[in-house]
Protein backbone atom coordinates (compact mmCIF):
# COMPACT_ATOMS: atom_id res chain seq x y z
CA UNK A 1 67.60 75.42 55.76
CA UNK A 2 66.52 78.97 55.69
CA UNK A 3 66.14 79.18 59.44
CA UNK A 4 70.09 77.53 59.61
CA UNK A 5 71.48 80.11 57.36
CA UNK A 6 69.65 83.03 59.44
CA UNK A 7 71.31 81.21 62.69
CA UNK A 8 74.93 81.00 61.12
CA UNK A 9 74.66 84.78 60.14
CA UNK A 10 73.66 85.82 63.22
CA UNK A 11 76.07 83.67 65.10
CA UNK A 12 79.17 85.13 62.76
CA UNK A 13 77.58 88.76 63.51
CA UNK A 14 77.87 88.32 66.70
CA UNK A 15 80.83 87.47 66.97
CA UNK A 16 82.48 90.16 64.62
CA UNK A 17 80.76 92.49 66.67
CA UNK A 18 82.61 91.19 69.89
CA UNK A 19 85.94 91.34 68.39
CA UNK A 20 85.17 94.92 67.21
CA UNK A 21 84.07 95.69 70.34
CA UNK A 22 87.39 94.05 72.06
CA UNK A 23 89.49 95.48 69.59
CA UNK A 24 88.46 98.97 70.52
CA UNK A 25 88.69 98.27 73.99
CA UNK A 26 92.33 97.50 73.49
CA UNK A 27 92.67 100.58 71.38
CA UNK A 28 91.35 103.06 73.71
CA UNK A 29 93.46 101.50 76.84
CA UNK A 30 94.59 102.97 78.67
CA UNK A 31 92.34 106.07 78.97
CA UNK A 32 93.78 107.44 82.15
CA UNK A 33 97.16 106.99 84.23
CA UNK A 34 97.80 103.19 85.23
CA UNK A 35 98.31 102.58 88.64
CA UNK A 36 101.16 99.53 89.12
CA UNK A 37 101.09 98.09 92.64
CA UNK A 38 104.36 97.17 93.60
CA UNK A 39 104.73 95.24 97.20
CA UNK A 40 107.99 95.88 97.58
CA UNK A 41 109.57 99.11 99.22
CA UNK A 42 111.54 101.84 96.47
CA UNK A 43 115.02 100.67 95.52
CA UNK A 44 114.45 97.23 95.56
CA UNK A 45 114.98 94.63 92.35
CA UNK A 46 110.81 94.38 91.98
CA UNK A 47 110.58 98.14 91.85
CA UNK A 48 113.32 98.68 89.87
CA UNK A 49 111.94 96.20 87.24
CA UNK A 50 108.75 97.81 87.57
CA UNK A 51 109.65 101.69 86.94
CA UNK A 52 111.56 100.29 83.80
CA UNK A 53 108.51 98.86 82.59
CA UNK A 54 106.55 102.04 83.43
CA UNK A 55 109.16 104.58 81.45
CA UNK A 56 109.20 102.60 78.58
CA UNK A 57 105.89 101.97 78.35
CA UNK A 58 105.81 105.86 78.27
CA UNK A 59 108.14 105.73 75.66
CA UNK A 60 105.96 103.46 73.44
CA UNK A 61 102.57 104.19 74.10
CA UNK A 62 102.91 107.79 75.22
CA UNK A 63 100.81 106.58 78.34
CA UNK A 64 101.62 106.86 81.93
CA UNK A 65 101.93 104.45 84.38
CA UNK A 66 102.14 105.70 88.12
CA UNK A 67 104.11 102.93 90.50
CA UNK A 68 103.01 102.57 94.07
CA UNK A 69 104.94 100.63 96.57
CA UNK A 70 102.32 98.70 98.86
CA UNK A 71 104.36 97.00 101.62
CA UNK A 72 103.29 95.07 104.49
CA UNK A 73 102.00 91.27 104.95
CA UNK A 74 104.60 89.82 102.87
CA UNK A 75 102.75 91.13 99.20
CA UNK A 76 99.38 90.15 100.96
CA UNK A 77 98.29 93.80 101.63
CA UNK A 78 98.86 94.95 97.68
CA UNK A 79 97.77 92.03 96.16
CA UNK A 80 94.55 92.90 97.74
CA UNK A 81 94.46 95.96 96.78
CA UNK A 82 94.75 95.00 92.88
CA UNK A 83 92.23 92.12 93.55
CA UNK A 84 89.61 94.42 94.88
CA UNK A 85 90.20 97.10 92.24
CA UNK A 86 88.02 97.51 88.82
CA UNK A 87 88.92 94.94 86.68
CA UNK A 88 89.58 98.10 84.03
CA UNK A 89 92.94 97.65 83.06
CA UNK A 90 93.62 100.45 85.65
CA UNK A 91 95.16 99.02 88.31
CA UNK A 92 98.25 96.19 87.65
CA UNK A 93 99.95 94.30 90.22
CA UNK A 94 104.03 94.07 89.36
CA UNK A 95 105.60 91.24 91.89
CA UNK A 96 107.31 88.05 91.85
CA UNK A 97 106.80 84.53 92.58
CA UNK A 98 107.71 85.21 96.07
CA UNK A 99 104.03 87.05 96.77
CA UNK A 100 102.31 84.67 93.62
CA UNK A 101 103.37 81.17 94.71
CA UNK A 102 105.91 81.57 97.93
CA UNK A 103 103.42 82.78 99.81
CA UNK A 104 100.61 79.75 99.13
CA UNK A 105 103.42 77.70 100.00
CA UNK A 106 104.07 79.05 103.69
CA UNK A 107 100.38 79.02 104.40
CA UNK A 108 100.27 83.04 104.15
CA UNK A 109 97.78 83.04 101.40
CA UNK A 110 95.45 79.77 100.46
CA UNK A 111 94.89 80.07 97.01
CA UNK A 112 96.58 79.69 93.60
CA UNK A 113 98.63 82.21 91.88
CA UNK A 114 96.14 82.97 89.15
CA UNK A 115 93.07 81.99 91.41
CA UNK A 116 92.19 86.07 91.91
CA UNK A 117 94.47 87.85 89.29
CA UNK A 118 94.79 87.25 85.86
CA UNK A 119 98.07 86.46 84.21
CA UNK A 120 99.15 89.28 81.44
CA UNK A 121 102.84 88.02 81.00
CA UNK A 122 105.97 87.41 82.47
CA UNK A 123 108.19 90.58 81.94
CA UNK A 124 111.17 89.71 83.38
CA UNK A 125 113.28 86.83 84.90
CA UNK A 126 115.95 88.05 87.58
CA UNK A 127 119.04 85.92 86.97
CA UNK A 128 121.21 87.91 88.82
CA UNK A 129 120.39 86.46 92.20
CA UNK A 130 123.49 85.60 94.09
CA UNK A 131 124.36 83.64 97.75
CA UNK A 132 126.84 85.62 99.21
CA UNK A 133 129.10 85.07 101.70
CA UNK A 134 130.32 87.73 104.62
CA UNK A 135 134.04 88.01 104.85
CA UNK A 136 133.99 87.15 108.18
CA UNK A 137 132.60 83.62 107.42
CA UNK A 138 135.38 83.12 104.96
CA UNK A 139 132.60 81.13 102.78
CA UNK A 140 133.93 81.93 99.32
CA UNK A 141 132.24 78.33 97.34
CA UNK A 142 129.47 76.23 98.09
CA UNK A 143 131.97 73.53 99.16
CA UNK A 144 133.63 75.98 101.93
CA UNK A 145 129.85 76.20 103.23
CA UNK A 146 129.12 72.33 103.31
CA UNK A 147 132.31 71.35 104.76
CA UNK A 148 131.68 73.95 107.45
CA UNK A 149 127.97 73.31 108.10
CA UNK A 150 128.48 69.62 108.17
CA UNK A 151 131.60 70.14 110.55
CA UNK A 152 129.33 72.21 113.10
CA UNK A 153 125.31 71.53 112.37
CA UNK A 154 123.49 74.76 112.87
CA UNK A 155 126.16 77.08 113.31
CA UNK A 156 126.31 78.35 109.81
CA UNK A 157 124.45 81.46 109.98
CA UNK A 158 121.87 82.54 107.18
CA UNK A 159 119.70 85.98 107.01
CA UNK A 160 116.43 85.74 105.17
CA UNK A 161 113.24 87.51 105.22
CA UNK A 162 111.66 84.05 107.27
CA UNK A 163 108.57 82.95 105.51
CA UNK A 164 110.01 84.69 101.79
CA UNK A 165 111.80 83.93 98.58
CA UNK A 166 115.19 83.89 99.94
CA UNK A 167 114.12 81.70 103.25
CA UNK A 168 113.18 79.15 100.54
CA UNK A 169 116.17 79.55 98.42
CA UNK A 170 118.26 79.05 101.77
CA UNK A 171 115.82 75.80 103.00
CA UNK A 172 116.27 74.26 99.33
CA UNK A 173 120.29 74.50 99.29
CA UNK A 174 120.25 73.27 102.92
CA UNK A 175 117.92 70.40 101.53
CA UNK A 176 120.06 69.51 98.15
CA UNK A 177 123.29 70.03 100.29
CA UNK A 178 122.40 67.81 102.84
CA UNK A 179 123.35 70.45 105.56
CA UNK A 180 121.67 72.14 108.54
CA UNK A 181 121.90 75.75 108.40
CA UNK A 182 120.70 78.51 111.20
CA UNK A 183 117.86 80.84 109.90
CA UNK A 184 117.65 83.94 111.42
CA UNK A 185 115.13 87.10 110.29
CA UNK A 186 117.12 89.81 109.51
CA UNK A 187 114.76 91.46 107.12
CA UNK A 188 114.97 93.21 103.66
CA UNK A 189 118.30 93.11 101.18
CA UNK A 190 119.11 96.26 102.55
CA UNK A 191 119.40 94.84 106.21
CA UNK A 192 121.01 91.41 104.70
CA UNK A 193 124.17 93.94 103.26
CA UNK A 194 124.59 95.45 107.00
CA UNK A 195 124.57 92.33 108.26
CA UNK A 196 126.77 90.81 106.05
CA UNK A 197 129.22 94.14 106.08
CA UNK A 198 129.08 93.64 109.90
CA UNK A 199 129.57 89.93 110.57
CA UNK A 200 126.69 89.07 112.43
CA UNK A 201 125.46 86.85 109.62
CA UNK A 202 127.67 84.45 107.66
CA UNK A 203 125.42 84.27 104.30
CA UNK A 204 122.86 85.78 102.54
CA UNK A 205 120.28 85.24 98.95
CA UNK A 206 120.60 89.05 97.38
CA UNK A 207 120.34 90.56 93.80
CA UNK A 208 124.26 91.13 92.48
CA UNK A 209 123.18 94.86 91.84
CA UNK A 210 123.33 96.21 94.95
CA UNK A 211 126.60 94.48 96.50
CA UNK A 212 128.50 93.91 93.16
CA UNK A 213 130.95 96.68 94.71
CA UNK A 214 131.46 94.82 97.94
CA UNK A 215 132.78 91.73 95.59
CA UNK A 216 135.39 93.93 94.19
CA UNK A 217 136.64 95.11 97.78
CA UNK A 218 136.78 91.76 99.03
CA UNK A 219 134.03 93.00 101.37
CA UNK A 220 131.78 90.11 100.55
CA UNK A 221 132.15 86.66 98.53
CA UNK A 222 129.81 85.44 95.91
CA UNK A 223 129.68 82.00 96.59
CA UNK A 224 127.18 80.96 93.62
CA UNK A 225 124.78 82.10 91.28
CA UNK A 226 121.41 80.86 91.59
CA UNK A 227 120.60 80.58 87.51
CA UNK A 228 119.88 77.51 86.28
CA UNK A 229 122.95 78.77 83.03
CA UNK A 230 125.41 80.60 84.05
CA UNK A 231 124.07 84.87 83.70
CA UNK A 232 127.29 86.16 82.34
CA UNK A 233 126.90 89.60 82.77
CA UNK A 234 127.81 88.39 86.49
CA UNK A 235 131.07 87.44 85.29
CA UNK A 236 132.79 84.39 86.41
CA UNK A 237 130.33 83.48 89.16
CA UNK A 238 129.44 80.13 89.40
CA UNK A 239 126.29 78.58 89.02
CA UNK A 240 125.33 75.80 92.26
CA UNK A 241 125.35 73.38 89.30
CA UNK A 242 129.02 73.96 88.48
CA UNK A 243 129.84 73.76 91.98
CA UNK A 244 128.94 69.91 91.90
CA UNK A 245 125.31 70.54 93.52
CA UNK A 246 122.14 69.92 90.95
CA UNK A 247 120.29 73.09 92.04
CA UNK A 248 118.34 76.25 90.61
CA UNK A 249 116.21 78.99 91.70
CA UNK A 250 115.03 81.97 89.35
CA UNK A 251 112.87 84.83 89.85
CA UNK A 252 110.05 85.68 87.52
CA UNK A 253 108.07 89.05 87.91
CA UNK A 254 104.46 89.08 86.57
CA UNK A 255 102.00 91.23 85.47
CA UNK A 256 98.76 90.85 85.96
CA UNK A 257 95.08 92.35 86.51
CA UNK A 258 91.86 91.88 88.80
CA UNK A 259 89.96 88.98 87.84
CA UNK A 260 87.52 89.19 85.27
CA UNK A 261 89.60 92.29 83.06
CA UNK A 262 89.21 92.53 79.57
CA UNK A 263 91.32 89.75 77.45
CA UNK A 264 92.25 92.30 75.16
CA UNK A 265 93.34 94.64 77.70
CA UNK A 266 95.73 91.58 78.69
CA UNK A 267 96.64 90.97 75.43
CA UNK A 268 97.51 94.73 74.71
CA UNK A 269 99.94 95.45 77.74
CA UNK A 270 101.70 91.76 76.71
CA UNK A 271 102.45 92.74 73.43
CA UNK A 272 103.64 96.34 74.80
CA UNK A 273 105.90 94.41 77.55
CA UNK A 274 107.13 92.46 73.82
CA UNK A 275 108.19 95.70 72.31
CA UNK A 276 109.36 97.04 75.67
CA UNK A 277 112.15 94.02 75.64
CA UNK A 278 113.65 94.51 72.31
CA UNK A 279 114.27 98.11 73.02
CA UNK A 280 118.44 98.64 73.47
CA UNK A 281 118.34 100.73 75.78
CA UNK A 282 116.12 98.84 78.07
CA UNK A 283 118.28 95.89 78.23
CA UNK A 284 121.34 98.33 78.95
CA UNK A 285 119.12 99.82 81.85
CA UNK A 286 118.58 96.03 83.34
CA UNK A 287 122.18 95.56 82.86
CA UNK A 288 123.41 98.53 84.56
CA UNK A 289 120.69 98.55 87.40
CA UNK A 290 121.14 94.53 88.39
CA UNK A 291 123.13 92.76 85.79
CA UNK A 292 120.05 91.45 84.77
CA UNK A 293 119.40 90.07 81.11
CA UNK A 294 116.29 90.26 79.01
CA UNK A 295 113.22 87.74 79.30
CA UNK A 296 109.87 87.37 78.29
CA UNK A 297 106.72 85.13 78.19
CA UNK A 298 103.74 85.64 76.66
CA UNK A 299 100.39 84.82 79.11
CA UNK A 300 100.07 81.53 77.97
CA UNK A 301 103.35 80.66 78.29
CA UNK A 302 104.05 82.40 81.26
CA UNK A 303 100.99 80.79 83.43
CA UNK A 304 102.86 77.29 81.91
CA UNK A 305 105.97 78.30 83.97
CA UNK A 306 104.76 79.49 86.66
CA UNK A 307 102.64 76.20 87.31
CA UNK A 308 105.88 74.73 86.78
CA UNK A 309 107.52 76.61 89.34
CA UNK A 310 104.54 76.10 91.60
CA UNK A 311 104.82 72.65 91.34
CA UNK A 312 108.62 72.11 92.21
CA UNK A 313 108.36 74.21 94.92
CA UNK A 314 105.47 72.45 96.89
CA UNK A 315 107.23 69.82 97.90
CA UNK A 316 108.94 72.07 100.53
CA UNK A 317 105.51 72.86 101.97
CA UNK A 318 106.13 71.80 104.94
CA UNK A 319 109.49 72.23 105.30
CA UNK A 320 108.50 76.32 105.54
CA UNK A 321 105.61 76.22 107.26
CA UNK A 322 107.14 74.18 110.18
CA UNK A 323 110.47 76.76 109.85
CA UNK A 324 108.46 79.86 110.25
């Protein structure tokens, strides 16, 4: 009995000794700048998101975060740079589920989203993803583009990034419509707007942010919203749903570490990220930058949805590879 009691005591020492140990990790974190890996170019939705996060983090913690853009290899190239870093709590990766589960899909990475990083949250959902139509094409609903596409297969022309987010989003409406579209690389959102302003592509997957001014001039039509409930701070854009076709496609950012870095470390920059959200004037900034409304999930939660995602979009598998 004596030698049981000595065990339990030791055993419940231990472990308040670990939890003081964790909890002062988390206090003292972070001890230096932050460096967030973005792979994404400046000016983009995924740097945007990220550089709110970082100045509001500021704001909270008094901490500095410094954002580097990492492009190249479709996310590959910075996601390797945050899995090869110290698993500190000094180096972050910001994306989206484009580099985290797109790219497992179309064979340009062959592992599993939280294989090599660990999951700190979900800080954001962009719901402000729209599927735009050039004036030229005179696509202004998602009816006006099946009744076209069906009347001349592969004539319908759609820019993407080939191998990306929006190449799926385009390859999933095609699917769901029951249409055949023609996919041509045109490059980043910033290429899809001059190709859209100039005619030489009918339709396009881009943020509302950036060409929310050409849907005022009647310089470009917003055929649909890709939320799965209607985002109204895009106004009276419809979802695909409403439009009589039973399809979604969301955008989560993450935020996560190197393997193997400190769970209270995790925990810390989550519950920051928490307090980050119900600030007023962050939610403005997301409105203003890309009409794009407050979300959060916790880790746990957040490695629940993304599993989600991951599994809804694998059935397409080979409908991107073999369209690469």
């Amino acid at each position: 009995m004596t030698f049981r009691r000595t065990f339990l005591a030791a055993a419940v020492a231990a472990v308040t000794l670990s939890t003081t140990f964790t909890a002062a990790v988390a206090a003292e974190w972070p001890s230096k700048p932050v460096q967030v890996i973005v792979p994404a170019g400046a000016g983009g939705d995924t740097d945007f998101n990220a550089r709110q996060m970082a100045r509001f983090f500021q704001k909270i913690t008094g901490k500095t975060m410094i954002v580097t853009n990492v492009n190249g290899g479709g996310g590959t190239i910075a996601m390797s740079q945050v899995q090869d870093a110290a698993p500190d709590g000094n180096t972050m990766f910001f994306g989206h589920t484009g580099q985290l589960i797109v790219n497992e899909i179309s064979g340009l990475i062959d592992y599993k989203f939280d294989a090599k990083l660990d999951i700190a949250c979900i800080p954001a959902i962009d719901k402000g993803v729209v599927f735009i139509g050039s004036k030229k094409s005179g696509l202004k609903t998602v009816q006006d583009v099946v009744t076209k596409a069906k009347a001349a297969p592969g004539t319908v022309i759609y820019g993407t990034e080939m191998g990306g987010f929006s190449h799926l989003q385009g390859l999933m409406f095609a699917k769901q419509a029951g249409v055949q579209l023609k996919f041509v690389d045109v490059g980043s959102a910033s290429d899809k707007i001059t190709s859209l302003l100039g005619g030489r592509i009918d339709l396009a997957s881009i943020s509302f942010g950036p060409v929310k001014d050409y849907a005022t001039t009647g310089d470009m039509a917003m055929v649909a919203q890709f939320s799965k409930v209607r985002n109204p701070l895009l106004g009276d854009i419809k979802t695909f749903t409403e439009q009589g076709l039973s399809f979604d496609m969301e955008k989560p950012y993450i935020i996560a570490f190197p393997k193997g870095t400190d769970p209270a470390i995790q925990k810390k920059m989550a519950d920051v990220m928490a307090q980050i959200t119900k600030d007023p004037a962050y939610a403005k900034a997301l409105e203003d930058g890309f009409k794009q409304p407050v979300s959060f999930m916790p880790a746990k939660e957040a490695v629940a949805h993304l599993n989600k995602v991951r599994d809804d979009l694998m059935q397409y598998k080979d409908l991107l590879r073999q369209k690469k």
